[in-house]
Protein backbone atom coordinates (compact mmCIF):
# COMPACT_ATOMS: atom_id res chain seq x y z
CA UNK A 1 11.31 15.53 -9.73
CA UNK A 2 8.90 13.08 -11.62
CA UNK A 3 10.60 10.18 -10.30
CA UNK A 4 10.86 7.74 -7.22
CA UNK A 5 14.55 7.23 -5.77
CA UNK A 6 16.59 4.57 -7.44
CA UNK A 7 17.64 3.30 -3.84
CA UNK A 8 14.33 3.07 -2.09
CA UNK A 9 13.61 -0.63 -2.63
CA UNK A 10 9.98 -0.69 -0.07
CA UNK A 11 8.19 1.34 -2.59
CA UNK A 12 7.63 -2.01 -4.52
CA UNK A 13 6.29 -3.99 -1.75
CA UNK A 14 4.22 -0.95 -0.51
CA UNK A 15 2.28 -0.33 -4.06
CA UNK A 16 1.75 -4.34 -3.46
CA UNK A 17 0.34 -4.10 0.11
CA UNK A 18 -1.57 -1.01 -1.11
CA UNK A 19 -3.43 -3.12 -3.93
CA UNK A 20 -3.95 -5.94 -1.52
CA UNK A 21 -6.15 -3.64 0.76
CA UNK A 22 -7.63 -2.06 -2.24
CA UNK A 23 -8.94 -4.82 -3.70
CA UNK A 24 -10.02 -6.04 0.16
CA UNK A 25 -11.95 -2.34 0.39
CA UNK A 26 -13.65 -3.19 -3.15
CA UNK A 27 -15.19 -6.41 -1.82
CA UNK A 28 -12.75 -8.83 -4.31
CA UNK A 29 -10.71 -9.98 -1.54
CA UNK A 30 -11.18 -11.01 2.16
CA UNK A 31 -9.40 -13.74 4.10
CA UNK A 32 -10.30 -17.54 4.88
CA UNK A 33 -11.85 -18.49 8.31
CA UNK A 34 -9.27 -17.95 11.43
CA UNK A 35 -11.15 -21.34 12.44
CA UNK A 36 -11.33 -22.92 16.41
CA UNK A 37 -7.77 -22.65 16.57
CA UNK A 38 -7.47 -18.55 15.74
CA UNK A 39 -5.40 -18.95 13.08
CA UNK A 40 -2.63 -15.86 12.93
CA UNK A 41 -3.52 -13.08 9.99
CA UNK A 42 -0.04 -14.48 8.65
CA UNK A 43 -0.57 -17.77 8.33
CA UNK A 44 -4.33 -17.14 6.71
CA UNK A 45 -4.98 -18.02 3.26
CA UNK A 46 -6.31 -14.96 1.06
CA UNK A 47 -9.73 -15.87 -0.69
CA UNK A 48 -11.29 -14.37 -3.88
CA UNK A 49 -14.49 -12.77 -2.28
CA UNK A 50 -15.64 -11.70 -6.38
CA UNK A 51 -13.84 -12.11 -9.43
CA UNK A 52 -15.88 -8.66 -11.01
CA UNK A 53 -13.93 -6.44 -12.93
CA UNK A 54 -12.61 -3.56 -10.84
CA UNK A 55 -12.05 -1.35 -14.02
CA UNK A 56 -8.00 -0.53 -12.93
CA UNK A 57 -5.87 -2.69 -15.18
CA UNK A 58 -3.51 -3.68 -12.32
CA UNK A 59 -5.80 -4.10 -10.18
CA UNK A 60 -7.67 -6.59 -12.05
CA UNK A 61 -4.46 -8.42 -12.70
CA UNK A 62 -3.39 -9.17 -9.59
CA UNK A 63 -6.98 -10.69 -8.60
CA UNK A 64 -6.99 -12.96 -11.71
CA UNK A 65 -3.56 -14.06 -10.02
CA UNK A 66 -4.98 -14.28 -6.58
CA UNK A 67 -8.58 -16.10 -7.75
CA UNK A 68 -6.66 -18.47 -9.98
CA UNK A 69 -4.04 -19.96 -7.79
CA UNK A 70 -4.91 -23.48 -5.72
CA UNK A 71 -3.84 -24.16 -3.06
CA UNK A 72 -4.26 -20.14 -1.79
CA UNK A 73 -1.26 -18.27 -0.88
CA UNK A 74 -1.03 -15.69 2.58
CA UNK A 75 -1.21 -11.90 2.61
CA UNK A 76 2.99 -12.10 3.44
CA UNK A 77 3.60 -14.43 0.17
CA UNK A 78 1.77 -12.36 -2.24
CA UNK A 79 3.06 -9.33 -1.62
CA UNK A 80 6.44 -11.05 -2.50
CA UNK A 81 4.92 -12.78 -5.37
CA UNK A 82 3.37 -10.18 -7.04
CA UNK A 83 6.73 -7.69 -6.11
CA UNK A 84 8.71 -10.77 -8.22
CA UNK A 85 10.70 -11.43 -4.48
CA UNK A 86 10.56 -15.22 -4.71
CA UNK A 87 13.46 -17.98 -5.13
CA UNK A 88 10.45 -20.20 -6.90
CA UNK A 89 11.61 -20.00 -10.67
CA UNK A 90 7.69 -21.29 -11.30
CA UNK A 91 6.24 -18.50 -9.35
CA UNK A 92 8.33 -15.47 -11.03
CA UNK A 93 5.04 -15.50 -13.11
CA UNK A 94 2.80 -13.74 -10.61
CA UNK A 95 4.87 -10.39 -10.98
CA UNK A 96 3.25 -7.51 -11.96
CA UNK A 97 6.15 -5.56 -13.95
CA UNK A 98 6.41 -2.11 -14.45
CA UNK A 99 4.30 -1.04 -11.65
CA UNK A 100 5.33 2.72 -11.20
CA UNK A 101 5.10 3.46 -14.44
CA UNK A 102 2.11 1.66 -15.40
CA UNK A 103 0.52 3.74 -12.33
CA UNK A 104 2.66 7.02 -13.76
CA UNK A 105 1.07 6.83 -17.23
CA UNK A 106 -2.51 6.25 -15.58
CA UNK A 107 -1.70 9.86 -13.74
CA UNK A 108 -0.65 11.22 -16.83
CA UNK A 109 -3.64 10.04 -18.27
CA UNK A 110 -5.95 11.59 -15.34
CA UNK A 111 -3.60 15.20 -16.24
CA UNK A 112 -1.94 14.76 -12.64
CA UNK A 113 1.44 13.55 -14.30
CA UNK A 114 3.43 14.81 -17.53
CA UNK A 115 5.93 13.24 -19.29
CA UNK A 116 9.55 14.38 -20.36
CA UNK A 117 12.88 13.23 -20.63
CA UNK A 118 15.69 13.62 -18.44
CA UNK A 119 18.99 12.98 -19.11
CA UNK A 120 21.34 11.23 -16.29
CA UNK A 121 24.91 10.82 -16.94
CA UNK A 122 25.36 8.43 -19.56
CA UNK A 123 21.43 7.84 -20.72
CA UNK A 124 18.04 9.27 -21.02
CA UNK A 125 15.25 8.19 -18.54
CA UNK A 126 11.58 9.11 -18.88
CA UNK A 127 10.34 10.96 -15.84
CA UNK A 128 6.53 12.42 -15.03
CA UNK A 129 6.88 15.41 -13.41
CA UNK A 130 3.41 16.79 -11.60
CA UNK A 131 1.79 19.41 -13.63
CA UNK A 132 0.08 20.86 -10.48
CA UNK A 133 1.72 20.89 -7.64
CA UNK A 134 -1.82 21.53 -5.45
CA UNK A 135 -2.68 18.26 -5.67
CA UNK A 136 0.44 16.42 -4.03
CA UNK A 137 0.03 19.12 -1.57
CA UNK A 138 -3.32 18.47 -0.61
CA UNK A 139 -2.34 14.29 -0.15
CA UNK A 140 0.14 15.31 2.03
CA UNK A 141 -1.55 17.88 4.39
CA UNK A 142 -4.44 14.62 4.62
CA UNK A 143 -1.75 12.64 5.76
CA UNK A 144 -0.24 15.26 8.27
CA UNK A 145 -3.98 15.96 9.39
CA UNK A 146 -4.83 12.20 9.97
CA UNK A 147 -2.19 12.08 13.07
CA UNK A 148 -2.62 16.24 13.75
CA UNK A 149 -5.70 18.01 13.84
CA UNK A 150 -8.07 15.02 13.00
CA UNK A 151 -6.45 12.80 15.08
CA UNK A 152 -9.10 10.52 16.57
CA UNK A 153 -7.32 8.01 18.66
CA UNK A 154 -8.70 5.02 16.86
CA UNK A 155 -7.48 3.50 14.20
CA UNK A 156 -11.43 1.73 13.64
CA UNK A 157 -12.52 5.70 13.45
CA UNK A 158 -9.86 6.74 10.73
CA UNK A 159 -11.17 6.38 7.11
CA UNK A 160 -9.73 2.29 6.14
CA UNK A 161 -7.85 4.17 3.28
CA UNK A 162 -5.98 6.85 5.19
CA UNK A 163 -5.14 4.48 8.18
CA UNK A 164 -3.20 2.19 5.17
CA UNK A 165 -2.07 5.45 3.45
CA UNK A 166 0.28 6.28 6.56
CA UNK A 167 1.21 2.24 7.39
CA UNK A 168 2.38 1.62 3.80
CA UNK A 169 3.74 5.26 3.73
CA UNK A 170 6.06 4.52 6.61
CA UNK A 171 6.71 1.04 5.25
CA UNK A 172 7.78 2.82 1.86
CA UNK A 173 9.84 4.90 3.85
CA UNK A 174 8.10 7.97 2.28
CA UNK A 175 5.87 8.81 5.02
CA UNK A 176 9.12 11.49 6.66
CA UNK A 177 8.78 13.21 3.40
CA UNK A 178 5.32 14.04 4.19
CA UNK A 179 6.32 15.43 7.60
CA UNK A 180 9.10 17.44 6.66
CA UNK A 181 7.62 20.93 6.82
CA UNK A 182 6.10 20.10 10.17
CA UNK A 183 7.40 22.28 12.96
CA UNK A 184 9.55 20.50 15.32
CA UNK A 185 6.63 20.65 18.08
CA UNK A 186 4.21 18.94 15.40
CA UNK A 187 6.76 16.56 13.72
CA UNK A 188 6.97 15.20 16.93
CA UNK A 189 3.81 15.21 17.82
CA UNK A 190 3.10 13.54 14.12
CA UNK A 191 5.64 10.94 14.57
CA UNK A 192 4.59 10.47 18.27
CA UNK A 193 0.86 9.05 16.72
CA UNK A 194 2.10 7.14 13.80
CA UNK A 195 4.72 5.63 16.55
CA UNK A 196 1.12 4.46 18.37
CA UNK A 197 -0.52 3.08 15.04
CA UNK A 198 2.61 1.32 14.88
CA UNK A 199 3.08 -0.53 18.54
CA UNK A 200 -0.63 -1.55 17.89
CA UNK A 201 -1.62 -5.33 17.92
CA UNK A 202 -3.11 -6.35 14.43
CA UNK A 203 -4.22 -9.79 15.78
CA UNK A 204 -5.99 -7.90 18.18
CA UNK A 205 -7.74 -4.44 16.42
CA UNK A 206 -8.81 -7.37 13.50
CA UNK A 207 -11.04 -8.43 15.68
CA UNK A 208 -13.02 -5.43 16.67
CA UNK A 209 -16.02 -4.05 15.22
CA UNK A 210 -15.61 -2.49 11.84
CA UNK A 211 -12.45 -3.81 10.57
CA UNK A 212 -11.08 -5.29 7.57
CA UNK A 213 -8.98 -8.36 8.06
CA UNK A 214 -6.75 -8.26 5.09
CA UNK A 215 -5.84 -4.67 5.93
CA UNK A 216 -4.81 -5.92 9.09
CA UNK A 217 -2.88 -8.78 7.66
CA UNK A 218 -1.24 -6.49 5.45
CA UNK A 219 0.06 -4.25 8.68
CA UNK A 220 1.11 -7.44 10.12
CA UNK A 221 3.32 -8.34 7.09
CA UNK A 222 5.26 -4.96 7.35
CA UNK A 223 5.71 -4.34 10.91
CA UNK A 224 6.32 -7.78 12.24
């Protein structure tokens, strides 16, 4: 359609929990020490690791937010920060506006997106339909793969940006669009696994071998 649904507010805070963990993955981000007392992944500061330029416009914004502000805020807090959700009339600054479009045009950019005009009702509203349909496709058969035919069991053994593809998915309550076409045997099968990622402990797979702590955090924040 070239457009995200007008009443699915989680998108936001997903595209904010998915730049949290990309900029974690890039080595800009990580979070402070859990010190003597284990500190919770919710109640740990987030650090800037490297200030380098990651070359994405947004993405680089947010970190000059996150390596700029003193005292540090948590993983839970800037995700509402940088979504505008705060009562703080001093903190409405950290907001990245215009997130799914800014993100749209980059597609459009990249030929993935196009751009027309729609009209709805009473006004016009610029939409970005795909121009190949092949490669949402191929995004959502990974997804349907990752908890089908390459399921592995382990969350450490799942590539660090598929696992968070299919949390924030679910937490943007997009992820049932992706299993739609399933079969009924494999939808539940599909829904079955991501049910698993789900009941998992993030306090306790961010302390195994291979992990990334502010992914983790970022889990905890949505399925507490």
């Amino acid at each position: 359609m070239g457009y995200t649904s007008f009443w699915n507010d989680c998108i936001s805070s997903g595209l904010r929990g998915c730049m949290l963990i990309e900029l974690a993955l890039r080595g800009r981000l990580q979070l402070e020490a859990c010190g003597m007392r284990r500190k919770s992944l919710l109640t740990r500061k987030v650090i800037c690791k490297s200030d380098a330029p990651t070359g994405d416009v947004l993405l680089d914004e947010a970190l000059k937010h996150i390596k700029e502000t003193q005292p540090p805020e948590t993983v839970q807090n800037w995700i509402e920060l940088l979504s505008g959700e705060t009562w703080n009339p001093l903190k409405l600054h950290y907001q990245l506006r215009n997130v799914r479009e800014r993100l749209a045009k980059n597609l459009v950019e990249k030929g993935v997106l196009t751009t027309e005009k729609q009209n709805f009702l009473l006004f016009d509203m610029t939409t970005h339909p795909l121009t190949n349909n092949n490669i949402k496709q191929r995004l959502i058969k990974k997804v349907q793969e990752a908890v089908l035919d390459k399921w592995v069991n382990d969350p450490h053994r799942m590539d660090k940006r598929l696992l968070a593809l299919v949390y924030l998915a679910h937490a943007s309550d997009v992820l049932e669009n992706a299993f739609a076409p399933l079969l009924d045997e494999q939808y539940d099968l599909a829904t079955k696994r991501v049910r698993q990622l789900l009941d998992l402990d993030p306090e306790v797979e961010c302390m195994k071998a291979n992990t990334n702590e502010v992914l983790w955090a970022v889990v905890a924040a949505f399925t507490k």
